[in-house]
N, C-alpha and C. Protein backbone atom coordinates (compact mmCIF):
# COMPACT_ATOMS: atom_id res chain seq x y z
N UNK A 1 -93.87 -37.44 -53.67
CA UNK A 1 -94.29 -36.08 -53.92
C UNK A 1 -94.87 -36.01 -55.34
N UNK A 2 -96.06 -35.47 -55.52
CA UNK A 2 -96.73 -35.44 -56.81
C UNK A 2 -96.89 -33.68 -56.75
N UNK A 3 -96.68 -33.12 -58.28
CA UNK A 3 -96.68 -31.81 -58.59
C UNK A 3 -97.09 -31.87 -60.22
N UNK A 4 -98.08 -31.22 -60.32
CA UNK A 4 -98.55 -31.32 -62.23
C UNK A 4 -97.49 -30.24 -62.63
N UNK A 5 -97.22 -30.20 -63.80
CA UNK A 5 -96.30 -29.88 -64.86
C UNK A 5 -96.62 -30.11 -66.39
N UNK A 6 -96.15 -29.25 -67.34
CA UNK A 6 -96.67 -29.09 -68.44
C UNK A 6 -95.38 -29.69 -69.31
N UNK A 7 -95.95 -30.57 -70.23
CA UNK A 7 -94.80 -31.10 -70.99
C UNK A 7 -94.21 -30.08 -72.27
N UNK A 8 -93.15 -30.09 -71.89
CA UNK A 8 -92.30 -29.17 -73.33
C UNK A 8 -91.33 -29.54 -74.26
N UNK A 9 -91.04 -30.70 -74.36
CA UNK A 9 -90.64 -31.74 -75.72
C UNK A 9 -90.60 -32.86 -75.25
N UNK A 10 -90.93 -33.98 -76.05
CA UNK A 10 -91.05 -35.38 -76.76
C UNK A 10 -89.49 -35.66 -76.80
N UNK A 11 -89.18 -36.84 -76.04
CA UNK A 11 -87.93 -36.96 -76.34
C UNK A 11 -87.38 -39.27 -76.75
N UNK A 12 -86.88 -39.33 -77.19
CA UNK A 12 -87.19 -40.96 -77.60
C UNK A 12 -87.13 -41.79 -76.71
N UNK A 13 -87.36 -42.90 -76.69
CA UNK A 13 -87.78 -43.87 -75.28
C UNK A 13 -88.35 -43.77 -74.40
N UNK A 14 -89.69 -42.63 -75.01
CA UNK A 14 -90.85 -42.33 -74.29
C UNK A 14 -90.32 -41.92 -73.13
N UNK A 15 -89.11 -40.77 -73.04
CA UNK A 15 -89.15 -39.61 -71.99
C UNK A 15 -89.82 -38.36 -72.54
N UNK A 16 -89.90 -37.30 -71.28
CA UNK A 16 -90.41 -35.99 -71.44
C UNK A 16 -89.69 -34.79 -70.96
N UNK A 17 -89.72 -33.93 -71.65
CA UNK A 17 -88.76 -32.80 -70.78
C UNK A 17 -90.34 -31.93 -70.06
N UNK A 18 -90.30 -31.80 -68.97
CA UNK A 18 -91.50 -30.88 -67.90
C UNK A 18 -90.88 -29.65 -67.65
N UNK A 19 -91.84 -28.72 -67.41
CA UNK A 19 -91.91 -27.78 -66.94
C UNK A 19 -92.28 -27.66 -65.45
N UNK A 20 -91.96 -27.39 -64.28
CA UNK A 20 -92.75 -27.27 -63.28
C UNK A 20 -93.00 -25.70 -63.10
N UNK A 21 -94.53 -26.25 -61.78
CA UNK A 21 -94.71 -23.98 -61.66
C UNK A 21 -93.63 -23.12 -61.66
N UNK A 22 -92.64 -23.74 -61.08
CA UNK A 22 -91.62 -22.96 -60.25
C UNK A 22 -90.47 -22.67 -61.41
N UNK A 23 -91.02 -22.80 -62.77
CA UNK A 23 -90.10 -22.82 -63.94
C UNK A 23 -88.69 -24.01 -63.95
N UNK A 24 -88.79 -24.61 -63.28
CA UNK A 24 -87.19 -26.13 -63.26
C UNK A 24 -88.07 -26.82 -64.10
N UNK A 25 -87.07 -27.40 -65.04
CA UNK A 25 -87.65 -27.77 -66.28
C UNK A 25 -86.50 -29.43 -65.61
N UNK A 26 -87.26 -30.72 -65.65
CA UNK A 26 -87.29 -31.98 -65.20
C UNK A 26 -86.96 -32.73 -66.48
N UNK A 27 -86.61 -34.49 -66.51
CA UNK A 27 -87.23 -35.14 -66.97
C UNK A 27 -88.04 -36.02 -66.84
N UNK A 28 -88.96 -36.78 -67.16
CA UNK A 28 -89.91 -37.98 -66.56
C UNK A 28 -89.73 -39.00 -67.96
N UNK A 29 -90.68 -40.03 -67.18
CA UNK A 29 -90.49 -40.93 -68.78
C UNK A 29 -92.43 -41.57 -67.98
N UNK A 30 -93.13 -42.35 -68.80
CA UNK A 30 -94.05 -42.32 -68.46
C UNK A 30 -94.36 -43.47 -67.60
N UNK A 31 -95.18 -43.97 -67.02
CA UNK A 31 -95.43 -44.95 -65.89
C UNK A 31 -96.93 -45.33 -65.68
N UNK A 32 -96.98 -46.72 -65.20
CA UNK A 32 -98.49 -47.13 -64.79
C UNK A 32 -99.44 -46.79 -65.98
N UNK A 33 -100.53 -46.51 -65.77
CA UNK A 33 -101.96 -46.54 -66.75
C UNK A 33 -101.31 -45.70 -68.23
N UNK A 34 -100.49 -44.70 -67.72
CA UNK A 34 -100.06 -43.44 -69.01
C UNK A 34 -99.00 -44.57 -69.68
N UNK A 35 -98.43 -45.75 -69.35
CA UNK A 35 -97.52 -46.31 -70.19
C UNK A 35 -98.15 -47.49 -70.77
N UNK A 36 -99.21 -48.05 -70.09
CA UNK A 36 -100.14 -49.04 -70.43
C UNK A 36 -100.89 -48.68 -71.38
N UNK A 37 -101.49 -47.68 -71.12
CA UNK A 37 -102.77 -47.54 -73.03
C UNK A 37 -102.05 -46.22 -73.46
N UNK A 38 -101.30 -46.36 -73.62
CA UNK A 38 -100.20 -45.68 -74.71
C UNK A 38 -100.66 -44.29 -74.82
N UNK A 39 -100.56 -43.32 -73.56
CA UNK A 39 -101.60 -42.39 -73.69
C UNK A 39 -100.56 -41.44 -74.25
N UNK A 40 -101.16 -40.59 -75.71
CA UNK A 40 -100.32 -39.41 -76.29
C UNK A 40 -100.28 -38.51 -75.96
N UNK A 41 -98.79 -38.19 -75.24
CA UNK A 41 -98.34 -36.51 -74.52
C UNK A 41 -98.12 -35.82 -75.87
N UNK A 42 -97.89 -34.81 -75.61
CA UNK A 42 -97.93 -33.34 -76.69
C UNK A 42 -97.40 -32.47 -75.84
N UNK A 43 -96.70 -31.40 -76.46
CA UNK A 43 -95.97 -30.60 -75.67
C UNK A 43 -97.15 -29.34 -75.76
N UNK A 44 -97.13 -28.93 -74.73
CA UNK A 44 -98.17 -28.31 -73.97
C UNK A 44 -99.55 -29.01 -73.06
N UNK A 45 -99.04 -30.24 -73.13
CA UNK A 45 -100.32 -31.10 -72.33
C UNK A 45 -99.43 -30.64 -70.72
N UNK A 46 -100.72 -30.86 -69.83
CA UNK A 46 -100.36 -30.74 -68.33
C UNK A 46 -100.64 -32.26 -67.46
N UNK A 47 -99.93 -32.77 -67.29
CA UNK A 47 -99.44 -33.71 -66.91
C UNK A 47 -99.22 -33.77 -65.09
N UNK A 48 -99.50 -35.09 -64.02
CA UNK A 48 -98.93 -35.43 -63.20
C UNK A 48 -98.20 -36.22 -62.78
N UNK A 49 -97.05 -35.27 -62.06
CA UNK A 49 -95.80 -36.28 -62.07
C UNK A 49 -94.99 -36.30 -60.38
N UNK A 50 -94.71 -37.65 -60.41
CA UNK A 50 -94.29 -38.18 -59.19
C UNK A 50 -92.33 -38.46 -58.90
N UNK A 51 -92.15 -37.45 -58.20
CA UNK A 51 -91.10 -37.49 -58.10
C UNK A 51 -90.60 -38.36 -56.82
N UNK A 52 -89.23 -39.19 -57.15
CA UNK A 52 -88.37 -39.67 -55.99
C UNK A 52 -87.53 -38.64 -55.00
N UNK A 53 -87.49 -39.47 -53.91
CA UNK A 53 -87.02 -38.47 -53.05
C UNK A 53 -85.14 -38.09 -53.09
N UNK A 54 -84.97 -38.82 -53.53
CA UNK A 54 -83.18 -39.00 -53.72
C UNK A 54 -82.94 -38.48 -55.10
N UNK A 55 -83.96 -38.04 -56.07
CA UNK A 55 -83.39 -37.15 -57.28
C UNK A 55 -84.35 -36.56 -58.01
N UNK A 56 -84.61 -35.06 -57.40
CA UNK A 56 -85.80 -34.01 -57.83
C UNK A 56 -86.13 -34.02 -59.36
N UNK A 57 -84.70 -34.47 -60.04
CA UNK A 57 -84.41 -33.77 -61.20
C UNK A 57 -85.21 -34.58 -62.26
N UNK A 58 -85.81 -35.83 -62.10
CA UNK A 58 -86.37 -37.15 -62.39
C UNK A 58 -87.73 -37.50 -62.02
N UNK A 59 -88.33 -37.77 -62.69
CA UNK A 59 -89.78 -38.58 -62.49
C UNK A 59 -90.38 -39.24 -63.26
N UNK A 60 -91.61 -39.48 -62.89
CA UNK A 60 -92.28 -40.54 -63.68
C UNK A 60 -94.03 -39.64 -63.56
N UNK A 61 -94.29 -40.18 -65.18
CA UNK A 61 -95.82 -39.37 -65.10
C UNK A 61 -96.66 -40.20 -64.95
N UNK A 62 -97.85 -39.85 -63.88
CA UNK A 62 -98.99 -40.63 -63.43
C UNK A 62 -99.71 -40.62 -64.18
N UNK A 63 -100.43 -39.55 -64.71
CA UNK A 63 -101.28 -39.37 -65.47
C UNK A 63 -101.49 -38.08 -66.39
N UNK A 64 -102.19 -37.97 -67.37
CA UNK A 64 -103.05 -36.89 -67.87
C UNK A 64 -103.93 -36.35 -67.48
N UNK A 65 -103.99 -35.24 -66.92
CA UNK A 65 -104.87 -33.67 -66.90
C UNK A 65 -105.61 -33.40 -67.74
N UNK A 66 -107.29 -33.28 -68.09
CA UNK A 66 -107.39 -33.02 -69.19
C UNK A 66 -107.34 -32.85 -70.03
């Protein structure tokens, strides 16, 4: 399941605290191309993120949104 979400703090070992539409605020940590060229989140960037099916509360970000 993929759902974009807006990042709302920087947290160390390159996790993120998200926002989703639905206001549940997640964590992710980053993954694939976004962990490979070291791409810089900022809190207020909008972000896509891929969640597992066995724990909503968790994900991993695909990529950057504009």
């Amino acid at each position: 399941m993929t759902v974009e979400a807006v990042v709302v703090e920087e947290l160390p070992s390159l996790l993120f605290r998200l926002e989703l539409p639905n206001k549940a605020v997640v964590l992710a940590h980053g993954a694939g191309a976004a962990k490979r060229n070291w791409v810089r989140l900022l809190p207020g960037d909008r972000v896509e993120v891929e969640f597992a099916e066995h724990d909503p509360t968790r994900g991993r970000i695909v990529r950057k949104i504009g």
